[in-house]
Structures are given as C-alpha cells and as structure tokens.
Protein backbone atom coordinates (compact mmCIF):
# COMPACT_ATOMS: atom_id res chain seq x y z
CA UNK A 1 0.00 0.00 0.00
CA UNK A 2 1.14 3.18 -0.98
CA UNK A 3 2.05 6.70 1.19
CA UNK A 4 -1.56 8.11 -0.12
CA UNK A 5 -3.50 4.84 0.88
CA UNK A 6 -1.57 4.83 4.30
CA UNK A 7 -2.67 8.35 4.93
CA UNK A 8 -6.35 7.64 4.04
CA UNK A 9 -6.07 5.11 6.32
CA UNK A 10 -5.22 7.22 9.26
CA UNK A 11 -7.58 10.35 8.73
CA UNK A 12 -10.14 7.35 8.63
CA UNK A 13 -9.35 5.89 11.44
CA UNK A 14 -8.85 9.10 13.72
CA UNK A 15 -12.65 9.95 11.90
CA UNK A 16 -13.63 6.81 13.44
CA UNK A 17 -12.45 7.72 16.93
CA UNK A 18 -14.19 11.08 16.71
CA UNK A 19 -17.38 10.13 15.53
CA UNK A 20 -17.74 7.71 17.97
CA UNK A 21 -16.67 10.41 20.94
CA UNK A 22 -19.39 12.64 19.72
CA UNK A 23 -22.17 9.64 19.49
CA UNK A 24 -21.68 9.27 23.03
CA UNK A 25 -21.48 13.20 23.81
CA UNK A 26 -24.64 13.64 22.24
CA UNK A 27 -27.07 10.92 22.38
CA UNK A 28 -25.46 10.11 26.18
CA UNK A 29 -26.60 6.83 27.07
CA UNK A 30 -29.85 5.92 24.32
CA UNK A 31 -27.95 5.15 21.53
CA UNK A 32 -24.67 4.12 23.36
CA UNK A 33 -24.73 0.69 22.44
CA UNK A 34 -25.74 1.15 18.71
CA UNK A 35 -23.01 3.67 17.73
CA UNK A 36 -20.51 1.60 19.83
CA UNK A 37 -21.08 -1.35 17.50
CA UNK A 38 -20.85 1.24 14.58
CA UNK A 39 -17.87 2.64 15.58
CA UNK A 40 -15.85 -0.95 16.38
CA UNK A 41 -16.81 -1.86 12.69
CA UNK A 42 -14.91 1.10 11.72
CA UNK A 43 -11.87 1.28 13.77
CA UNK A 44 -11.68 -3.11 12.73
CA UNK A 45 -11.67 -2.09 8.85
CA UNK A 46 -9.09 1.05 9.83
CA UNK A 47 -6.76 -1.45 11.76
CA UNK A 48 -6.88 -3.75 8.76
CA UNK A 49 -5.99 -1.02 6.40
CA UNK A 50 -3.12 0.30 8.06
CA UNK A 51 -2.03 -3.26 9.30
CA UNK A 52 -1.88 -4.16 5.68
CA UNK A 53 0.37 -1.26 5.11
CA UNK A 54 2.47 -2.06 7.88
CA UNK A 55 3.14 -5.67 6.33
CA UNK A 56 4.05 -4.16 3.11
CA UNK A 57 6.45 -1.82 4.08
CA UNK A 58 8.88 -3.80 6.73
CA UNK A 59 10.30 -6.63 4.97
CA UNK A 60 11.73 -3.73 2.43
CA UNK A 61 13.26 -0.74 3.14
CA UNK A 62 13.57 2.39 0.82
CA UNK A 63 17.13 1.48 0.59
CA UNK A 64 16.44 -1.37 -0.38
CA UNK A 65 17.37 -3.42 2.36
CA UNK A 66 15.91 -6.39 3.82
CA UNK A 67 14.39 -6.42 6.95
CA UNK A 68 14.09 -9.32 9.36
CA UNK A 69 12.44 -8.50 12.83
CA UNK A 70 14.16 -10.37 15.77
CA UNK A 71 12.00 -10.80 19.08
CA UNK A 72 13.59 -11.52 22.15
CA UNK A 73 13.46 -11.62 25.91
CA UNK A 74 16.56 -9.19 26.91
CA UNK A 75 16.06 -5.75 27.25
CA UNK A 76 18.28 -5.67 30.35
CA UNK A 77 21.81 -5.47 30.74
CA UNK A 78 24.23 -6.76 30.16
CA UNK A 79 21.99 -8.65 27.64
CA UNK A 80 20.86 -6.08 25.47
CA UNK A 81 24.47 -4.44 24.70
CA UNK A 82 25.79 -7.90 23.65
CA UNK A 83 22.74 -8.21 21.33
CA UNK A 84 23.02 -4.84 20.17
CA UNK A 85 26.61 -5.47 19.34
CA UNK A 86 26.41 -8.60 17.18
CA UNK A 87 23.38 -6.78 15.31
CA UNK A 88 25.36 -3.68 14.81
CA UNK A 89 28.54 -6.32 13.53
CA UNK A 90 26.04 -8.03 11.29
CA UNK A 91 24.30 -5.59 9.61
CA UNK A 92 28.07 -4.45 8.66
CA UNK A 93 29.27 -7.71 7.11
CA UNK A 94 25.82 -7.75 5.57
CA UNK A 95 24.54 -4.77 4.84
CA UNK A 96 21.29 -5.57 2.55
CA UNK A 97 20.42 -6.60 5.89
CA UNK A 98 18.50 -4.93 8.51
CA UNK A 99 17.64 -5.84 12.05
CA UNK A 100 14.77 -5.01 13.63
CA UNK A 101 14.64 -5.72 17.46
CA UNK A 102 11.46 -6.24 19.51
CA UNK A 103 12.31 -6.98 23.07
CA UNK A 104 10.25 -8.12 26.21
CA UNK A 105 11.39 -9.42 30.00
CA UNK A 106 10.56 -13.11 30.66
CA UNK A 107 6.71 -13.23 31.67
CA UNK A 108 5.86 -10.16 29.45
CA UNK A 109 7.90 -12.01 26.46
CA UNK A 110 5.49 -15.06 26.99
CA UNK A 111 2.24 -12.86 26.93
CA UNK A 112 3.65 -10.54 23.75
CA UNK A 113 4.74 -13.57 22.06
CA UNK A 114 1.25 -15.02 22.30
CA UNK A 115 -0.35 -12.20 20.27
CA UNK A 116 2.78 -11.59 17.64
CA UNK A 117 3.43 -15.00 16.76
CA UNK A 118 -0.28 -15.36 15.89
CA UNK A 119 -0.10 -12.36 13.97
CA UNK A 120 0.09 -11.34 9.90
CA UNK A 121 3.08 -9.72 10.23
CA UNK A 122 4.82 -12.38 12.63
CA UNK A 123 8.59 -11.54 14.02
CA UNK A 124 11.01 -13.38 11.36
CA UNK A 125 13.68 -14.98 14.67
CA UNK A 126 12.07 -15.32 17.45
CA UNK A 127 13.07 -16.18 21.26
CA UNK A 128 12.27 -20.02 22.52
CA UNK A 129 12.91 -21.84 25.70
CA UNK A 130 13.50 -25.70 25.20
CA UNK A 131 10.93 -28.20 26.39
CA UNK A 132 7.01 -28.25 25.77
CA UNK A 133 7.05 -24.15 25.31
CA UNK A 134 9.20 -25.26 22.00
CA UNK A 135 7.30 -28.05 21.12
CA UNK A 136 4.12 -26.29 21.33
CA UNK A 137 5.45 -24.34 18.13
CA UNK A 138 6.55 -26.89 16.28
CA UNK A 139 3.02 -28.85 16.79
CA UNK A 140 1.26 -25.94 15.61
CA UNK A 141 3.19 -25.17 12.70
CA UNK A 142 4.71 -21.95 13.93
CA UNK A 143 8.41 -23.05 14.01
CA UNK A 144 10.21 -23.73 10.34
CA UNK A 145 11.55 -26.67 9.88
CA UNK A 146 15.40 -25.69 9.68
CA UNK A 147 16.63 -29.36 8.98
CA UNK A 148 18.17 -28.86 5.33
CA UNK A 149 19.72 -25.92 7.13
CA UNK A 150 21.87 -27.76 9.52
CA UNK A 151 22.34 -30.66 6.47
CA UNK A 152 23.89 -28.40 4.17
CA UNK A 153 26.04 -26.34 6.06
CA UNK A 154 27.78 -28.91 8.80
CA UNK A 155 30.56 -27.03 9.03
CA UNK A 156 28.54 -24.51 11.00
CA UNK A 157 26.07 -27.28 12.66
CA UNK A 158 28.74 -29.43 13.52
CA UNK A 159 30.52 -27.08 16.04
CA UNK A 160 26.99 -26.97 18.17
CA UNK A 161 27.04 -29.62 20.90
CA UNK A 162 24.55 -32.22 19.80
CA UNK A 163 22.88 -32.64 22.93
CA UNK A 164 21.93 -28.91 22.98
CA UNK A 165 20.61 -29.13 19.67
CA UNK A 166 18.29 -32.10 20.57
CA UNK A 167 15.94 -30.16 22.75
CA UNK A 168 14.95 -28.41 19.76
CA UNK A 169 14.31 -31.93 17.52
CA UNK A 170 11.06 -33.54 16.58
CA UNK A 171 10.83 -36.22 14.31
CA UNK A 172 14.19 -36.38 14.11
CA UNK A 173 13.78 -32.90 12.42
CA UNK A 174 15.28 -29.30 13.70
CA UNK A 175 13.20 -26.61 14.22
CA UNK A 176 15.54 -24.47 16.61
CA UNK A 177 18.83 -23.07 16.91
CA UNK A 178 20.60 -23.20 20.64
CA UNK A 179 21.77 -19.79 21.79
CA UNK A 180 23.84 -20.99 25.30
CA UNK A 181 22.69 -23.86 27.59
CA UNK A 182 22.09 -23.51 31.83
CA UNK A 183 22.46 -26.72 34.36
CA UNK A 184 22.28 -26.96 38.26
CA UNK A 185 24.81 -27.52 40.96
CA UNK A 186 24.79 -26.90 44.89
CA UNK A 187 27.18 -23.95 45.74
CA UNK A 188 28.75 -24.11 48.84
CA UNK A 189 30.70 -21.96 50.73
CA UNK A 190 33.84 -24.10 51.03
CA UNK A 191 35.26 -21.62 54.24
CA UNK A 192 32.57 -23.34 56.06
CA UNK A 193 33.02 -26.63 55.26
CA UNK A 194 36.78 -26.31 56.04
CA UNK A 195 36.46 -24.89 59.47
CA UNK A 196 33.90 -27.71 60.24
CA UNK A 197 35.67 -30.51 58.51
CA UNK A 198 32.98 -31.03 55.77
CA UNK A 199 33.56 -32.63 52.36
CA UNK A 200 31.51 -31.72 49.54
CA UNK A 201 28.54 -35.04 49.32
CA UNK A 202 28.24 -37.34 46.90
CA UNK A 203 26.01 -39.80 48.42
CA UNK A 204 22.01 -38.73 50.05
CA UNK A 205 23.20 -39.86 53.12
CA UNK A 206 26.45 -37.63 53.22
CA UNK A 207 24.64 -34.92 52.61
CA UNK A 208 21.90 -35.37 55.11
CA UNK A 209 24.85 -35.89 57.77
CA UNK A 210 26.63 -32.75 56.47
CA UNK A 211 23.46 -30.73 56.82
CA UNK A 212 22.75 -31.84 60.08
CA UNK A 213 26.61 -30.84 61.20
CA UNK A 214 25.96 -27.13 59.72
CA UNK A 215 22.43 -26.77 61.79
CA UNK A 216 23.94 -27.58 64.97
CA UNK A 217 26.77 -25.33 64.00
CA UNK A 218 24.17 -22.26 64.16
CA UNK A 219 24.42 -21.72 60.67
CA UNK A 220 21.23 -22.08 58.02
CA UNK A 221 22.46 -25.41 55.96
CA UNK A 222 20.51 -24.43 52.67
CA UNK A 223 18.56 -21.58 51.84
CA UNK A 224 15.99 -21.70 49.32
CA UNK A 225 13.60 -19.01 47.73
CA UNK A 226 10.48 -20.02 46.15
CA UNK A 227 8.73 -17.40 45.91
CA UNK A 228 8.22 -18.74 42.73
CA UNK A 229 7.62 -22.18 42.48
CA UNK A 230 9.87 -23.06 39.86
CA UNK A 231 12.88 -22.99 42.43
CA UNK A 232 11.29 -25.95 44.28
CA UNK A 233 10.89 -27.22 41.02
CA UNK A 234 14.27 -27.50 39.76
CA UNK A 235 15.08 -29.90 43.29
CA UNK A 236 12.21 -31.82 42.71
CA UNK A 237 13.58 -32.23 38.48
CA UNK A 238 16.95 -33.06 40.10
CA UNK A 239 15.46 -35.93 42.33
CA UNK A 240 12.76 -37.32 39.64
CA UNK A 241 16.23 -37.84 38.03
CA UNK A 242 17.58 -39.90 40.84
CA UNK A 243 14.54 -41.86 41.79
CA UNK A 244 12.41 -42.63 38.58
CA UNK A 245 13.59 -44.48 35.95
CA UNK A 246 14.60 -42.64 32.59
CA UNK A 247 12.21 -44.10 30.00
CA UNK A 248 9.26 -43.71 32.66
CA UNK A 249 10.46 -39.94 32.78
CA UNK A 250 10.79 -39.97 28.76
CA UNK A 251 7.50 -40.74 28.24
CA UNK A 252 5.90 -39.00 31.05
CA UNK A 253 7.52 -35.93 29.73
CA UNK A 254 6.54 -36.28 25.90
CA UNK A 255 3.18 -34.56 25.21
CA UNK A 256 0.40 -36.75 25.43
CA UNK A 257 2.49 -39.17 27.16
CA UNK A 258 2.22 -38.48 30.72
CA UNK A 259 0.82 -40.68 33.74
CA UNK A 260 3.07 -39.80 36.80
CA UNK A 261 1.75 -42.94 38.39
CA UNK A 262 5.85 -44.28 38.80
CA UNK A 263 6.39 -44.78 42.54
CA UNK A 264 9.57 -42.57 42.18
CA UNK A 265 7.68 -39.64 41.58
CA UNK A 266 6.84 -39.55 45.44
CA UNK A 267 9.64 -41.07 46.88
CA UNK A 268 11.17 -37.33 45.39
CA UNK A 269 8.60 -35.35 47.11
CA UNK A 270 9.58 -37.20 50.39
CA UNK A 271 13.87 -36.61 49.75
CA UNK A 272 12.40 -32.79 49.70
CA UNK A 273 10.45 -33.30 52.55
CA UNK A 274 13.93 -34.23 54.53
CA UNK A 275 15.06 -31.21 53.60
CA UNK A 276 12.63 -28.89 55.31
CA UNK A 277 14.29 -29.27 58.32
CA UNK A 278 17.78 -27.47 57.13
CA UNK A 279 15.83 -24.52 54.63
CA UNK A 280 15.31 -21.20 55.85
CA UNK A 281 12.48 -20.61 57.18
CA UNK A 282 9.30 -19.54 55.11
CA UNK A 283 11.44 -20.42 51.70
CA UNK A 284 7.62 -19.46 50.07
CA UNK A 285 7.68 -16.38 50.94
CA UNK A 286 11.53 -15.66 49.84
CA UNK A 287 12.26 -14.97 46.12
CA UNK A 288 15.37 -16.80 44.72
CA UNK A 289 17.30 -13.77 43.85
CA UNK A 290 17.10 -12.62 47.75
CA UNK A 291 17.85 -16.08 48.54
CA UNK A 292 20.53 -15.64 46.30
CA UNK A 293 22.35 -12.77 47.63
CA UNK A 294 21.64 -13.96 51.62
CA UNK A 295 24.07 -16.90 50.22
CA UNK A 296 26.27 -14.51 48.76
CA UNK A 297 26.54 -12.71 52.24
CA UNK A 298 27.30 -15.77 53.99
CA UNK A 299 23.56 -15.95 55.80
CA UNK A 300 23.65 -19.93 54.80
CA UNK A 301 26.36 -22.70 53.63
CA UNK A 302 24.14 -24.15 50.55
CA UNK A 303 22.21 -23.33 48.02
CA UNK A 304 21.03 -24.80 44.77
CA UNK A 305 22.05 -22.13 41.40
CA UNK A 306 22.06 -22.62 38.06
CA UNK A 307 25.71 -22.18 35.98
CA UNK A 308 24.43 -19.43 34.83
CA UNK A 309 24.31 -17.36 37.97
CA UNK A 310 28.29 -18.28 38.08
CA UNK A 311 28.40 -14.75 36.80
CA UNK A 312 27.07 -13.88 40.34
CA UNK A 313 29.59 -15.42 42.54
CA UNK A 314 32.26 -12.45 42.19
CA UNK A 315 30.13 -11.26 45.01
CA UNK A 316 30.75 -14.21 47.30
CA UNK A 317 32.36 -12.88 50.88
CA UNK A 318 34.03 -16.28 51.25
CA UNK A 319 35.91 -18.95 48.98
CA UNK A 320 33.06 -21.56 47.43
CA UNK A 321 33.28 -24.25 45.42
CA UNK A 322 29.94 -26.87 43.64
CA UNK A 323 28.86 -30.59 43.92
CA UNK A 324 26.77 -32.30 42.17
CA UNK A 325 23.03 -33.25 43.32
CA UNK A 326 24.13 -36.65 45.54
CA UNK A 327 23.26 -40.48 44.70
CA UNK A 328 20.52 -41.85 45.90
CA UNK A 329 21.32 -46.10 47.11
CA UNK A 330 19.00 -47.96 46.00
CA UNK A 331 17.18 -46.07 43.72
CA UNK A 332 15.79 -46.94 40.29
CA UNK A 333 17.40 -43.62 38.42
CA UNK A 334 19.91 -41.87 36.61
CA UNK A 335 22.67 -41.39 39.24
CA UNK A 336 25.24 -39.62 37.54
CA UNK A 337 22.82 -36.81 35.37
CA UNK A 338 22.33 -33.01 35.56
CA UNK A 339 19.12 -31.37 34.97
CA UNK A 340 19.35 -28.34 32.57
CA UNK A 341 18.23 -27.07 29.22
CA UNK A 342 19.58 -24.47 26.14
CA UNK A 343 17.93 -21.81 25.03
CA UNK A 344 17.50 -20.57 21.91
CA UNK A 345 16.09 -19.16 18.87
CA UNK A 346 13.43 -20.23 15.63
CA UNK A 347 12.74 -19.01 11.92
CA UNK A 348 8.57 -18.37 12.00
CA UNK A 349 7.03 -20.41 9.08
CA UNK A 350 5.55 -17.03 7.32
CA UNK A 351 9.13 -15.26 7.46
CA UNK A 352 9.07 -13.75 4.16
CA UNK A 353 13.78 -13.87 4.57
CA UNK A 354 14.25 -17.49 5.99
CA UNK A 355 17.88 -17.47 4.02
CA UNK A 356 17.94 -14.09 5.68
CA UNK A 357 17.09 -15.05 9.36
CA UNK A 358 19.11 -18.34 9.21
CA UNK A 359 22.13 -16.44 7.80
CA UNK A 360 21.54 -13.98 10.90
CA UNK A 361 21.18 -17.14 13.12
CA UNK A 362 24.72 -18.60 12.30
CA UNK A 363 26.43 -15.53 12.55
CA UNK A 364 25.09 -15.48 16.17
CA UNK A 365 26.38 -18.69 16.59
CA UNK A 366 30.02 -18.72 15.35
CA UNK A 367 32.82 -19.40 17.76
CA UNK A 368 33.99 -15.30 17.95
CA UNK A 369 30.28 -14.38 18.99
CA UNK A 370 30.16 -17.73 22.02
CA UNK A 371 33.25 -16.35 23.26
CA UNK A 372 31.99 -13.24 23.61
CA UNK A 373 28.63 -14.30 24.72
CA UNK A 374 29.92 -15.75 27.54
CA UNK A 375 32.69 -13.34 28.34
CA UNK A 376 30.06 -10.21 28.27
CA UNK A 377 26.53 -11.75 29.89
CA UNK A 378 28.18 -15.27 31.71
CA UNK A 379 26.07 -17.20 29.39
CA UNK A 380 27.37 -20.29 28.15
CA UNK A 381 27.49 -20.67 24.44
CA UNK A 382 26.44 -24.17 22.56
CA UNK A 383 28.95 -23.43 20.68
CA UNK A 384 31.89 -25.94 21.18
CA UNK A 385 34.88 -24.67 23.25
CA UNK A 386 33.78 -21.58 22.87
CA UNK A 387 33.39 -21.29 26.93
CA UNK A 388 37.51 -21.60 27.09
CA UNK A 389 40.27 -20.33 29.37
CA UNK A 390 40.00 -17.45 27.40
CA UNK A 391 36.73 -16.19 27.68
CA UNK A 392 35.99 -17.84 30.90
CA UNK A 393 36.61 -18.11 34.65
CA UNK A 394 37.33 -21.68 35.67
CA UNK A 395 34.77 -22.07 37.48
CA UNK A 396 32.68 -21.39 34.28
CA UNK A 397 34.60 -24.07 32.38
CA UNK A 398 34.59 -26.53 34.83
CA UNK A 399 30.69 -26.10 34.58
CA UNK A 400 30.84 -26.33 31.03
CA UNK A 401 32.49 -29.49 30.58
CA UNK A 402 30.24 -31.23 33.01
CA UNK A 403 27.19 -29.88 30.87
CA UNK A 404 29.48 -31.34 27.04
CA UNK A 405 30.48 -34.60 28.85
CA UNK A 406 25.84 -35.28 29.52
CA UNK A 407 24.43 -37.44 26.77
CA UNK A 408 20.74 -36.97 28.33
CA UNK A 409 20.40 -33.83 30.70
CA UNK A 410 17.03 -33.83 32.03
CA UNK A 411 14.85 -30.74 31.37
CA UNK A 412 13.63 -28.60 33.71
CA UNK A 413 10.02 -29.47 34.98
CA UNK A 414 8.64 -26.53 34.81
CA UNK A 415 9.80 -26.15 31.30
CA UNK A 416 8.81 -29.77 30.18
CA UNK A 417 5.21 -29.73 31.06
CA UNK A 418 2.02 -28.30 29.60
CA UNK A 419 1.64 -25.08 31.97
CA UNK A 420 -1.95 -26.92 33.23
CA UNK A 421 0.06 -29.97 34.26
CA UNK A 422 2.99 -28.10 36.19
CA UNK A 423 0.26 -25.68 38.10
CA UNK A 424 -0.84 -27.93 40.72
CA UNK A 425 2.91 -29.43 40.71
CA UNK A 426 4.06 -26.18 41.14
CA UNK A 427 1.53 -25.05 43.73
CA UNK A 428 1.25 -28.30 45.58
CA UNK A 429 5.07 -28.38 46.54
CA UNK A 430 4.87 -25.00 47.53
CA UNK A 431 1.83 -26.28 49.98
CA UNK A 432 4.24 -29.15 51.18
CA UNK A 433 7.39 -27.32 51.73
CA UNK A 434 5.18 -24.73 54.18
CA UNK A 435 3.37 -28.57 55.81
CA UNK A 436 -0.52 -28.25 54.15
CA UNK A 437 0.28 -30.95 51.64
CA UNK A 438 1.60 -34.93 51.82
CA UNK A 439 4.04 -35.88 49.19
CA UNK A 440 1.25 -38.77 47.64
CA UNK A 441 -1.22 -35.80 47.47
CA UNK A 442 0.94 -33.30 45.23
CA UNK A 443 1.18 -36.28 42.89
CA UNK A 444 -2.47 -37.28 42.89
CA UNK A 445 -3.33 -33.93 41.95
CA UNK A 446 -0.94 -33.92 39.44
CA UNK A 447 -1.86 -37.33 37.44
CA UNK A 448 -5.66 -36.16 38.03
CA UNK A 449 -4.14 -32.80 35.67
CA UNK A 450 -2.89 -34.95 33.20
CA UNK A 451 -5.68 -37.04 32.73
CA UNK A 452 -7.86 -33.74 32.25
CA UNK A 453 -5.09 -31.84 29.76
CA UNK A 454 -4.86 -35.32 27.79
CA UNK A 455 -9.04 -36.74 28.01
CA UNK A 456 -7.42 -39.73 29.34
C-alpha cells in the first residue's frame, strides 16, 4: 500500500475515533450501544488497512534493504548491549540486511509472544525456551523446519554440541537453533566446610549428615527461595532424576504421554520433605534472587544455582566451590545426570527472509560471537569450546564441561510440562514445603491434571 493509501487510512481511522466520541457526547446513554457497535466496525476495517500497510512496508526498506524483525526476551543489561553489538557487527558484514529488534522481559515475552506470533506480520527470529514451550510451536506449525539448514552447512552445525541441539528436535527434524545452555549444581561456601571438617557429598546420606553438622553449628544449611515455584521445582527435576527411571520420565515428559503414576515420583517429594528441616524458614515467601544474595553474604552454607548465575559469585564474601546433586542407594534412576536445558532461537514459518534469518542465526552462533557471549553476559554458548580459558573463569569451564560430557540432561520441569500440568505441581510443593500438603497428594493432583489436559 502506498504513502496516499496509508494516509487515508489514518484520517479514517482518527474519523472513526471522533465520531464515535461525539455519538456518546450527544445521544449520552440511548444510543450508546448502537453507535458503539458502529464505531468498532470502523476502527476493525481502519486497523486492517493500516495493518496491511504495515506488512508491506517492513520486509523492504527504501534502501532497499531487507528487513528481518528479531523478538527476544533481553532488554536488560548486560543482555541487550551484547545483542546490540552482534546486530550492529552483522548488519556491517551484511549490509542488505537490517535488524529489527522487539524486546520483552521473561513473563511479558510469553504474553507478547502469544499475540505476535499469531499475527500477519509475525517476528522473522524469534526467542524459545527448550521443552514443551518449544514443542508447542513446532506442533502448531509456527516453528520452520530448519533441517536442510543444519544438512547443508555442517561445518557450521557441527561445532553446536549435539545434545543442545536435541531439545529443539522432533521427528528427528530441527526446528531451533541453541543460543547458550544452563544446568544446576549446589554452591557451597567451602570456608565453612573447612572450618567444620565437611567434604563436599556425593552420596544422600552424606549430605543429610553434612546438613545436620551445619544446623547444629548455628548456621542455616541451605537456603531456598520459592517465591516462585519453579525454584522448588528445579530440586524436585533433580530428584525425579535420581529416583524414577529414565524411560518412565521420557515418556511422562513427551506430550500426550504423561501418567506420573511411577512410585519414584513420590519417593522425590519425600527426599524434599527431609530437607525442610535445614531450609530457611518460610522459603515461600523468599524470592530466589534474595535467597541468592543472603548466600552470597554468607547468611547460609548451601544453596542450589544454576551455571548461569556463576556470573554472580564475584560477590561471594568467602571462597566456594559446587557438587553435584548426591546419589541416591538404591534407587531406580539416573545417578550420575544433571538437569538443565539451552535456550534458543526459531525461523517463524511465514518469514518472508528465511535465508535471511538463518544467515543472521549462524552468525550469532560462530565461535567469535560464544566467546563473547559468555565473556560479556556469563552465558554459556552451545557453541563448542567456545566457553575456554579465554573467555571464561574456571569455574565457568569446569561447569561447562560437566554440561558437554551429559548425553541426556534432564529438562527442567517446569519447562517440560504443559503449563496446566505443572500448576498444581508447582503449587502443591509450595503447599508441602510450608506442611498443608503430603508428598502422595501433590502427585495425585498432578496425574488427576494430566488425565484432564490429555481426556485420558
């Protein structure tokens, strides 16, 4: 649509607005209804008109230039100057190509994404956690299939570590690209366990006798916030792990596929339930970034951070050090696993510039720009050795190649389920930890979700 049809559009459209002021002025409230209805017929066919205009004008510039919109969740630092930086680097090695950001902060990206994803003029790269939030894309026909992508250029593909890029498979098909990738670990504070003689656990019993030592040392053993219940969440991911066996959680986790029925399930609740004892109190009613920094300060010896908060521990009053959730004897598990999951990125299937977006994709994802990704945000890259001595603390590192040497991390809960499935999971741990709820009754509620979400 042209400048002249664009400006029709908008007299229009403000002529709608005022007529329907002065209907209400006027008549007051007789006719109210009637010229309402009147008026949201016009301000509809106005919306269309310019919307239509809108579409026309953004995939080409008057330059000439081809414009790809890229929607993500960072607006904050010291996310948004590395994004801004590999745009601005981009756009100068390619520069028929144009950028166009559109950024929102976790919650408000979910409820944005929701209305521009279902939209006519959809964002061409757009933001995408791992697990069933993924999946829900490519089910619906949202995500492109970016298969013959990866096929055709393995030189780039084959420097992403293959169990990143998994999360974003279906079909044995790829439908995502994996920005950096997160995992789980207790941090301790290791001046602590010196002074009281403590080893870092490695079996569920060590680490019920080391917490027990720290509580009758006067000192909070673990502090957890959970505010939000996907803190409780992530133990409770970390301990299905242990206690249930892998296929069982394979399937239960596939959509359409879950039961939850597995004894395991609340033999995990209960290992939380031991652990009430040594949290702070009231973890509920303590978010996980306060938690966080009372850990930071030295107000408790443990506490349960992804690798990605590494980034965080400059901050530490004391010398600390990780270990890994502990062994459970006996149980019917995965005793050596992490829990974890990348995020990432996806091409929507009405981008107008796939070759474009793609193109804009791998540049992301080159070595140079994982270095830096980690080096400027503390993000770890999927990009092999790109977390290095170089553009990495140790610590980092040491994280890393834990994550690289995991054929089969587990995914978060809270990520893996349909969000009607992890509500009452969510909520009904939160009602344990503070003593309203048994373990068998979270998971009741639970398996009486999935039967609901799945008409089983």
């Amino acid at each position: 649509m042209n400048k002249k049809s664009k400006h029709i559009g908008l007299v229009l459209y403000e002529s709608g607005l005022k007529t329907f002021a002065m209907s209400v002025n006027l008549l007051g409230g007789m006719y109210v209804k009637r010229w309402f209805s009147v008026a949201v017929i016009i301000l509809m066919v106005m919306s269309l008109i310019i919307g239509c205009s809108s579409k026309s004008t953004t995939s080409k510039s008057k330059d000439g230039k081809t414009t790809i919109t890229f929607f993500y969740r960072w607006p904050n630092e010291p996310y948004k100057s590395y994004f801004k930086s590999v745009i601005a680097e981009f756009e100068k090695q390619n520069p028929n190509i144009k950028v166009e950001e559109v950024t929102a902060l976790n919650d408000d990206y979910k409820q944005k994404a929701n209305v521009l994803l279902g939209s006519q003029n959809p964002p061409d790269v757009f933001f995408s956690w791992a697990g069933e939030y993924g999946q829900k894309f490519i089910r619906d026909g949202v995500a492109l299939d970016l298969t013959k992508y990866y096929q055709d250029d393995t030189e780039w593909s084959g420097q992403l570590i293959g169990s990143q890029v998994d999360f974003f498979k279906k079909d044995d098909k790829v439908y995502g690209v994996p920005l950096f990738t997160d995992s789980k670990l207790f941090f301790y504070n290791k001046d602590l366990f010196d002074k009281l003689g403590l080893k870092a656990p490695t079996t569920w019993d060590e680490f019920m006798n080391v917490l027990a030592t720290i509580k009758k040392n006067g000192t909070t053993p673990i502090i957890l916030g959970n505010k939000s219940p996907w803190a409780a969440a992530h133990y409770v991911t970390a301990l299905n792990q242990r206690l249930v066996p892998k296929e069982v959680l394979d399937k239960d986790l596939s959509y359409q596929g879950a039961k939850f029925t597995d004894p395991g399930y609340v033999e995990a609740l209960k290992k939380l339930n031991e652990l009430r004892p040594y949290f702070n109190d009231d973890p509920n009613a303590v978010a996980h970034d306060e938690a966080r920094g009372l850990f930071l300060g030295g107000k408790a010896a443990i506490t349960f951070l992804e690798t990605q908060e590494i980034t965080y521990m400059k901050d530490a009053t004391f010398k600390w050090d990780t270990f890994k959730v502990p062994t459970i004897d006996g149980a019917k598990g995965d005793q050596g696993g992490l829990i974890g999951a990348p995020e990432g990125f996806m091409i929507h299937s009405k981008s107008a510039h796939p070759k474009e977006a793609m193109a804009f994709l791998k540049f992301m994802t080159s070595k140079a720009n994982g270095e830096k990704l980690i080096k400027d945000t503390g993000l770890a890259s999927t990009v092999v050795d790109a977390v290095n001595e170089n553009s990495a603390t140790k610590e980092e590192v040491k994280a890393m190649d834990l994550i690289k040497e995991q054929k089969n991390m587990l995914i978060w809960t809270d990520s893996a389920l349909d969000s009607r499935i992890f509500k009452p999971y969510g909520d009904g741990v939160q009602t344990m930890l503070g003593g309203g709820m048994k373990p068998a009754d979270v998971m009741k509620s639970v398996q009486e979700a999935a039967k609901q979400v799945y008409n089983k």
